[in-house]
PDB file of N, CA and C in Angstrom:
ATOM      1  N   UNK A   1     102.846  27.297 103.205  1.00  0.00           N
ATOM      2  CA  UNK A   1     103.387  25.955 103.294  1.00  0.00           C
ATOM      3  C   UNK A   1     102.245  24.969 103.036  1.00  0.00           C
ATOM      4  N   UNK A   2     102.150  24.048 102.194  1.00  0.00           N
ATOM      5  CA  UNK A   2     101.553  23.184 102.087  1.00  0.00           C
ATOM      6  C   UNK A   2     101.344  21.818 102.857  1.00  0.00           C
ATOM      7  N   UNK A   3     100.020  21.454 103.076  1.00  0.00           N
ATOM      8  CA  UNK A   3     100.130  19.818 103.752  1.00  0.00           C
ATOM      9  C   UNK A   3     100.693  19.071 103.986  1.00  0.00           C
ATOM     10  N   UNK A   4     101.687  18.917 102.320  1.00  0.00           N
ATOM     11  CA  UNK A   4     102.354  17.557 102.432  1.00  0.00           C
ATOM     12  C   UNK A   4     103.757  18.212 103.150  1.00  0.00           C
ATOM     13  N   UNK A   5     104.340  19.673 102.739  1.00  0.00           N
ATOM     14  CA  UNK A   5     105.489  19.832 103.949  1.00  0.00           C
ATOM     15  C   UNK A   5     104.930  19.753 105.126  1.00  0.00           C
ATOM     16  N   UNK A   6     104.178  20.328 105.489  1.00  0.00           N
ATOM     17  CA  UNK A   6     104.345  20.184 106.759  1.00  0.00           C
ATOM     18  C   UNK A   6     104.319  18.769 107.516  1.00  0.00           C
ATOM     19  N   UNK A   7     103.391  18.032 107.201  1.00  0.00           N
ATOM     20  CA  UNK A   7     103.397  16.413 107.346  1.00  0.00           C
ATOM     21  C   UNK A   7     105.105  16.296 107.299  1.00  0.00           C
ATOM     22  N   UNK A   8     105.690  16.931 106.256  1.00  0.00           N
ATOM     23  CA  UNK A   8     107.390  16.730 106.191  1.00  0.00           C
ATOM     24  C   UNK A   8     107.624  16.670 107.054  1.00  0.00           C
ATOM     25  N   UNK A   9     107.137  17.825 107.835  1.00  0.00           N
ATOM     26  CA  UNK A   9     108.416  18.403 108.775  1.00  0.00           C
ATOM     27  C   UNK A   9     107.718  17.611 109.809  1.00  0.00           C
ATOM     28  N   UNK A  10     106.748  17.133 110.296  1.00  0.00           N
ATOM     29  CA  UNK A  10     106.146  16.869 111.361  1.00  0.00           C
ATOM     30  C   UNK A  10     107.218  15.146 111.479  1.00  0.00           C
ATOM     31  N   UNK A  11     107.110  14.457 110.519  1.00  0.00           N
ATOM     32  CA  UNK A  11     107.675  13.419 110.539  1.00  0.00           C
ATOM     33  C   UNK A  11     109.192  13.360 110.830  1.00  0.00           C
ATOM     34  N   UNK A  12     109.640  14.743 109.783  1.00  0.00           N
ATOM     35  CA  UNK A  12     111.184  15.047 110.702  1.00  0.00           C
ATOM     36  C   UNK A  12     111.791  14.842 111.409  1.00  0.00           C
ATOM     37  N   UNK A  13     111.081  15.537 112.372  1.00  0.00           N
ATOM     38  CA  UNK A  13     110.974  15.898 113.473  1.00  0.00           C
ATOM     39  C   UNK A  13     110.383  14.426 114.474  1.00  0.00           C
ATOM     40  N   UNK A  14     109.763  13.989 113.977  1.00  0.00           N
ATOM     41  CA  UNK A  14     109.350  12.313 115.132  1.00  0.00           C
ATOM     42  C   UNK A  14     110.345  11.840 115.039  1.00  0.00           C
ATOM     43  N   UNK A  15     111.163  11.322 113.641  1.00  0.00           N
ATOM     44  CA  UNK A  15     112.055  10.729 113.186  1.00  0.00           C
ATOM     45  C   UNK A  15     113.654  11.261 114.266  1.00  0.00           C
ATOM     46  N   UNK A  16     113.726  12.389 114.109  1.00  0.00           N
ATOM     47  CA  UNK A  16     115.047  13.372 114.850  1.00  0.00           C
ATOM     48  C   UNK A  16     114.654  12.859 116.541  1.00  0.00           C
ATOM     49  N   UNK A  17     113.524  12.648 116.799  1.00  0.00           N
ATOM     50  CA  UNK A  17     113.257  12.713 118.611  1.00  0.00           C
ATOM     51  C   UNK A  17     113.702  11.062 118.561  1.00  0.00           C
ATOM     52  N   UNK A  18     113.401  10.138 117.727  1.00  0.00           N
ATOM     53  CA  UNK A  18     113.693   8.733 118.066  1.00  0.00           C
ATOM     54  C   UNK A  18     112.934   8.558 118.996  1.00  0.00           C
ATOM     55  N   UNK A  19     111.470   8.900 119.296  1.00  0.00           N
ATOM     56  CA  UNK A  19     110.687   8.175 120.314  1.00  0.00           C
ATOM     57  C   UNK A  19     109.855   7.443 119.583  1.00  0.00           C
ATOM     58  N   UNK A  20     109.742   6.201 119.696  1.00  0.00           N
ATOM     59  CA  UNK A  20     109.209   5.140 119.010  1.00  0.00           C
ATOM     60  C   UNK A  20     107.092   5.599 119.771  1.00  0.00           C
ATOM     61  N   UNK A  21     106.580   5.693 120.326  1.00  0.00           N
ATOM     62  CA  UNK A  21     105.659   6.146 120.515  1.00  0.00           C
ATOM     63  C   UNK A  21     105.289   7.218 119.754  1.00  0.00           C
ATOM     64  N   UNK A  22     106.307   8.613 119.525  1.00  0.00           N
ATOM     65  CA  UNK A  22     105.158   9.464 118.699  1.00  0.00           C
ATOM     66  C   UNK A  22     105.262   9.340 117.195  1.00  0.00           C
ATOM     67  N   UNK A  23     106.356   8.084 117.209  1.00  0.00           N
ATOM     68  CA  UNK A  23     106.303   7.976 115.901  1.00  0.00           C
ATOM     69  C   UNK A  23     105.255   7.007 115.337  1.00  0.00           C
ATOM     70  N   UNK A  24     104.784   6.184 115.471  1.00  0.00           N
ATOM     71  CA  UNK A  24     104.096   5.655 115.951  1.00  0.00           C
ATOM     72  C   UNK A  24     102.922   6.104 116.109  1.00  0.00           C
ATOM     73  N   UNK A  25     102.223   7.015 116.751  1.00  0.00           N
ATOM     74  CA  UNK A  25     100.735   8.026 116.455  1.00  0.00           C
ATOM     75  C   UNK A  25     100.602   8.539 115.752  1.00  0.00           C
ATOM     76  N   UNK A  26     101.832   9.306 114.884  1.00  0.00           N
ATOM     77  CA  UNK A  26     101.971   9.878 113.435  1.00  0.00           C
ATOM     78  C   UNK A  26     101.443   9.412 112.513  1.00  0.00           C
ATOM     79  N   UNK A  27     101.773   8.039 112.506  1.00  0.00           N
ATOM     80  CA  UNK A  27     101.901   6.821 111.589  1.00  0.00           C
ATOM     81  C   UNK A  27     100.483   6.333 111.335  1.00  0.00           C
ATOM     82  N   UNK A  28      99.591   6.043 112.748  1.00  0.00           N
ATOM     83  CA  UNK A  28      98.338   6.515 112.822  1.00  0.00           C
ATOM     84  C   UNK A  28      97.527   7.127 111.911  1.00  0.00           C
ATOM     85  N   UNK A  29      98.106   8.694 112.726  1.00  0.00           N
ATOM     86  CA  UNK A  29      97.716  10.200 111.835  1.00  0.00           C
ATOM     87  C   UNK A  29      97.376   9.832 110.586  1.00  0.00           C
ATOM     88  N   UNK A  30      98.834   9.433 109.651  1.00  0.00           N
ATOM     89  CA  UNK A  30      98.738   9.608 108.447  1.00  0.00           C
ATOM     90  C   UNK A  30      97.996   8.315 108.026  1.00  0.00           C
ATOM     91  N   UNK A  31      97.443   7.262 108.564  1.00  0.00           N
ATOM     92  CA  UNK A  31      96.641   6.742 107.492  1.00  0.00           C
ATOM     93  C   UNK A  31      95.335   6.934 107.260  1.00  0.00           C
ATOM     94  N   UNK A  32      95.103   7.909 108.453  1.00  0.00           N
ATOM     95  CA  UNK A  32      93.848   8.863 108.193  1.00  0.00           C
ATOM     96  C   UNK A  32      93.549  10.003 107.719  1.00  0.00           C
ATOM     97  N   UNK A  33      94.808  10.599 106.984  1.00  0.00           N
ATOM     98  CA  UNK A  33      94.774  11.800 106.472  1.00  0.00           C
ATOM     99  C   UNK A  33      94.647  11.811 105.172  1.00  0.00           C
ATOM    100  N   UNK A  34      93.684  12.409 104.854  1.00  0.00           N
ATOM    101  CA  UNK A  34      92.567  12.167 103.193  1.00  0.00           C
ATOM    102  C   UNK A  34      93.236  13.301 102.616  1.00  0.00           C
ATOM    103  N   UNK A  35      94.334  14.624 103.481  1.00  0.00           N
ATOM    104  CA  UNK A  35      94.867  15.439 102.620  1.00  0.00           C
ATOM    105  C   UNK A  35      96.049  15.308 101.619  1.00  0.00           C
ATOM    106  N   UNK A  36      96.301  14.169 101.675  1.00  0.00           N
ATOM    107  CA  UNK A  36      97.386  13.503 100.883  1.00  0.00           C
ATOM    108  C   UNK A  36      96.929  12.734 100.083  1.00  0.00           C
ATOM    109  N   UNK A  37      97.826  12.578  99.075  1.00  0.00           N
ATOM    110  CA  UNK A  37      97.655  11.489  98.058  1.00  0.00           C
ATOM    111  C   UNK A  37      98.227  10.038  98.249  1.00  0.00           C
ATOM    112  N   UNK A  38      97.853   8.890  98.439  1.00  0.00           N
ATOM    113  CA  UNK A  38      97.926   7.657  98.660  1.00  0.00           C
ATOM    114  C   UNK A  38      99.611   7.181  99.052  1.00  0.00           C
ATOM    115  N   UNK A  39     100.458   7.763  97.857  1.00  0.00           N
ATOM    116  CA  UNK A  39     101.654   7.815  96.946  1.00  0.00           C
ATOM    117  C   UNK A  39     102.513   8.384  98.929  1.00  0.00           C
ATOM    118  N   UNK A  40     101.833   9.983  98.572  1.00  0.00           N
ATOM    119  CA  UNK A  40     102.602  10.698  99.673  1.00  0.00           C
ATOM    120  C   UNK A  40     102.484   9.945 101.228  1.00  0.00           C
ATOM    121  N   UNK A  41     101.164   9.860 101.601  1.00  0.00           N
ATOM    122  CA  UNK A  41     101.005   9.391 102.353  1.00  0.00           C
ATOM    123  C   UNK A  41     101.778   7.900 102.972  1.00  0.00           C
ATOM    124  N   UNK A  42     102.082   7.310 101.704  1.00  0.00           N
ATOM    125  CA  UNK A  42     102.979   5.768 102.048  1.00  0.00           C
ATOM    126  C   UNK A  42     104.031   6.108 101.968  1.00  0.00           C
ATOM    127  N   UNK A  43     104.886   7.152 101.114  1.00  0.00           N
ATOM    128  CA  UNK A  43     105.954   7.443 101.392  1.00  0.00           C
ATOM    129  C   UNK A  43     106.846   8.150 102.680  1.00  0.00           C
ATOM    130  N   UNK A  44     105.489   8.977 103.565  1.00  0.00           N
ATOM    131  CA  UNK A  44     105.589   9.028 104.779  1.00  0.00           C
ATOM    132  C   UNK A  44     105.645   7.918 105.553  1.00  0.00           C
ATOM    133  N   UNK A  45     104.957   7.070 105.662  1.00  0.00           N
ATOM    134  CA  UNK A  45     104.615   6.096 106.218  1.00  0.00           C
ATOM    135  C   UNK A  45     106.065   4.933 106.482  1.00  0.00           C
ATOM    136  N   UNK A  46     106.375   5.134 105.629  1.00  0.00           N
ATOM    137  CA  UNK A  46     107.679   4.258 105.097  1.00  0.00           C
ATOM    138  C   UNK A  46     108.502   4.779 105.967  1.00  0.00           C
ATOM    139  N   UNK A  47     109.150   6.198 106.068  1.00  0.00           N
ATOM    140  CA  UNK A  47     110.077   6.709 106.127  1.00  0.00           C
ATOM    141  C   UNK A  47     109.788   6.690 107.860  1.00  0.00           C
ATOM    142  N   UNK A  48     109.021   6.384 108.683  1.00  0.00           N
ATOM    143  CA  UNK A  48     108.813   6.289 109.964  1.00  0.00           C
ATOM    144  C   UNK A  48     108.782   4.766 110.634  1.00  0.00           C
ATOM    145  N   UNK A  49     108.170   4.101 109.809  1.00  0.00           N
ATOM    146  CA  UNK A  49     108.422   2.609 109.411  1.00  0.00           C
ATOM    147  C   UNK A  49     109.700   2.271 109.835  1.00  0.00           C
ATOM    148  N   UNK A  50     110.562   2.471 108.714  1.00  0.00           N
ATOM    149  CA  UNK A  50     111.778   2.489 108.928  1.00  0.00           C
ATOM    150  C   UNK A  50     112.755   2.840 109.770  1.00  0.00           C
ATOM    151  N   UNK A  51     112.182   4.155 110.748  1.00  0.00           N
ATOM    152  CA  UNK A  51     112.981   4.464 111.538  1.00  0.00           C
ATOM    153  C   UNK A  51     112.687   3.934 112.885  1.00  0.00           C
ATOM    154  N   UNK A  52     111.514   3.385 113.120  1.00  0.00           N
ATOM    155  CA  UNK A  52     110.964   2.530 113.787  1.00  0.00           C
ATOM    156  C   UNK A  52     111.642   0.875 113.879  1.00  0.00           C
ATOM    157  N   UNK A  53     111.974   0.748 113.313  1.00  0.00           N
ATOM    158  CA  UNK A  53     112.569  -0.586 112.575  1.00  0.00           C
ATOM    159  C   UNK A  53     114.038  -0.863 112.977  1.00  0.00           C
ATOM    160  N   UNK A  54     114.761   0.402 112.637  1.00  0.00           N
ATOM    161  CA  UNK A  54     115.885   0.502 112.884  1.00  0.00           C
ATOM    162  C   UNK A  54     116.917   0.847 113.958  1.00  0.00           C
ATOM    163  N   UNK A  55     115.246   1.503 114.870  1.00  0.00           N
ATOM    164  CA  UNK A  55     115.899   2.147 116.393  1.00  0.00           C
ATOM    165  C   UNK A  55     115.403   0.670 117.465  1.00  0.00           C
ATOM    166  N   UNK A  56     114.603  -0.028 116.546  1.00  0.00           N
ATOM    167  CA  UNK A  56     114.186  -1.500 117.308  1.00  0.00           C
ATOM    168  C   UNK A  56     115.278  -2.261 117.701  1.00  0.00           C
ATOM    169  N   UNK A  57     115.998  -2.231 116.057  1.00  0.00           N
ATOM    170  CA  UNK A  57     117.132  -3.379 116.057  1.00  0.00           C
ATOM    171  C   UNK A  57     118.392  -2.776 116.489  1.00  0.00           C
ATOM    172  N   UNK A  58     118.238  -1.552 116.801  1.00  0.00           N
ATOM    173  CA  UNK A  58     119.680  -0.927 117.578  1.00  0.00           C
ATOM    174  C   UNK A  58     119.796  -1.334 119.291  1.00  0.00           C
ATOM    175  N   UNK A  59     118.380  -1.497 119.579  1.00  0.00           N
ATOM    176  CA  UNK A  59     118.434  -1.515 121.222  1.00  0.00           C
ATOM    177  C   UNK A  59     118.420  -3.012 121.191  1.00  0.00           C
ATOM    178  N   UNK A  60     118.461  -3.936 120.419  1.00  0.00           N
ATOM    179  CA  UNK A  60     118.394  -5.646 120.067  1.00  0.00           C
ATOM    180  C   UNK A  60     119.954  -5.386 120.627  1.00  0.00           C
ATOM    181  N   UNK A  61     120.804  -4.785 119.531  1.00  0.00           N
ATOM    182  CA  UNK A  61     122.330  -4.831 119.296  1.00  0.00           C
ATOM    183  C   UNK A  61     122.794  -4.539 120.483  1.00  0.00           C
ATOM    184  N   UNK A  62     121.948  -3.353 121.484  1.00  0.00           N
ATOM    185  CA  UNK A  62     123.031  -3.110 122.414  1.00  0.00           C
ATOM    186  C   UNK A  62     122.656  -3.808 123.918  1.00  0.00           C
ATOM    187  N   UNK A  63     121.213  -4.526 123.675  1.00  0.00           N
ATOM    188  CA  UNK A  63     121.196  -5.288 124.474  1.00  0.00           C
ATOM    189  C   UNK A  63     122.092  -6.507 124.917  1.00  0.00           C
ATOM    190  N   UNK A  64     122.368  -7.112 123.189  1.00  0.00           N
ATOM    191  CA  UNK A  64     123.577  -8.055 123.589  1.00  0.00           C
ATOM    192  C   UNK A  64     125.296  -7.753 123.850  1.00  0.00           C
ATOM    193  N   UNK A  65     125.227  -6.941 123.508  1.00  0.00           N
ATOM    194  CA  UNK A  65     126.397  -6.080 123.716  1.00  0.00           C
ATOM    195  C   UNK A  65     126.576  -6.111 124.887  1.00  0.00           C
ATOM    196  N   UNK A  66     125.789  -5.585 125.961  1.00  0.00           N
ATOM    197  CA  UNK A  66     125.689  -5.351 127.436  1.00  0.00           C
ATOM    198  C   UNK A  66     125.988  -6.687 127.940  1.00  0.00           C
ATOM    199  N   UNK A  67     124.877  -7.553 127.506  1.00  0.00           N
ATOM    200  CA  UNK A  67     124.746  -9.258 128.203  1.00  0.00           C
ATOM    201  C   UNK A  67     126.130  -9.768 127.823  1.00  0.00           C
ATOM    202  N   UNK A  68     126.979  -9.378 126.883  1.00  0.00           N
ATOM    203  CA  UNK A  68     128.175  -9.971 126.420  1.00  0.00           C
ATOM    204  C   UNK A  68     129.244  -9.220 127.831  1.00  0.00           C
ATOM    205  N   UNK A  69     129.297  -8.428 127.933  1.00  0.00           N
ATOM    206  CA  UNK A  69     130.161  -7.526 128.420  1.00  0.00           C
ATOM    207  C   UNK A  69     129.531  -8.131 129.972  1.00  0.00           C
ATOM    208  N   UNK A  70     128.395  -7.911 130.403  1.00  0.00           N
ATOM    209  CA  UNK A  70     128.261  -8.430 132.125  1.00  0.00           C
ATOM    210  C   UNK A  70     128.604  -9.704 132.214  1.00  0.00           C
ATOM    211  N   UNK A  71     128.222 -10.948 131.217  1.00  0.00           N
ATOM    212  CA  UNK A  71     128.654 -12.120 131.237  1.00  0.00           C
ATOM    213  C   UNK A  71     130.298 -12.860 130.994  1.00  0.00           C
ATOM    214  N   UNK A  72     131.358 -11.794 130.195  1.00  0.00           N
ATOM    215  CA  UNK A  72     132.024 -12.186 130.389  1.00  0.00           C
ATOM    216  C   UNK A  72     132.919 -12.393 131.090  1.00  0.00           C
ATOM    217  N   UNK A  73     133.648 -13.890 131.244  1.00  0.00           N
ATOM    218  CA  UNK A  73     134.230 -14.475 132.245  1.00  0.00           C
ATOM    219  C   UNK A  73     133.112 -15.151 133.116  1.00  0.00           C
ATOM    220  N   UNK A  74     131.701 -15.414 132.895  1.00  0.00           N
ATOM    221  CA  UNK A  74     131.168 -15.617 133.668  1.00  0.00           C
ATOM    222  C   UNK A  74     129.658 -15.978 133.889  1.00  0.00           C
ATOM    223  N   UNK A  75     128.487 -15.760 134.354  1.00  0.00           N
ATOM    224  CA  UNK A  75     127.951 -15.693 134.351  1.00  0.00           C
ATOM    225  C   UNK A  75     127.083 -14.820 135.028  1.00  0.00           C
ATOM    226  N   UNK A  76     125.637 -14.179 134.436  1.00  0.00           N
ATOM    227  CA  UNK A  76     125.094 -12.922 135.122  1.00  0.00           C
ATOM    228  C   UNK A  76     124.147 -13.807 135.901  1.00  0.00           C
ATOM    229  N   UNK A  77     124.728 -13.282 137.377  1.00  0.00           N
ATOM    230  CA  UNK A  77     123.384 -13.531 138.330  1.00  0.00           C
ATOM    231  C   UNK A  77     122.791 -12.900 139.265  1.00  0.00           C
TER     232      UNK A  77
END
């Protein structure tokens, strides 16, 4: 298996756990990893980026969701 799979799978796998922390040290990882090519390396980078990004703006969504739902009729106090 080569570098850049495994980097695959390693990111996969951060990506599948949705913990914004190890995705996040990965992300790290890879901009210090000289075993990749620039190309690969940002295309990793991206793809954690993104999932980072997207699990941000999901807990945005269900934060107001919640505040909608305790507040209505009312006010939360």
């Amino acid at each position: 298996m080569s570098h850049l799979d495994e980097v695959i799978q390693q990111v996969d796998k951060a990506i599948d756990q949705c913990v914004i922390v190890e995705m996040n040290t990965l992300l790290i990882a890879l901009s210090n990893d000289t075993q990749l090519s620039r190309e690969a390396r940002y295309e990793q980078q991206q793809r954690l980026r993104t999932a980072i990004a997207h699990k941000g703006h999901g807990h945005k969504e269900e934060d107001e969701a919640r505040r909608a739902h305790l507040s209505k009729g009312g006010i939360i106090q």
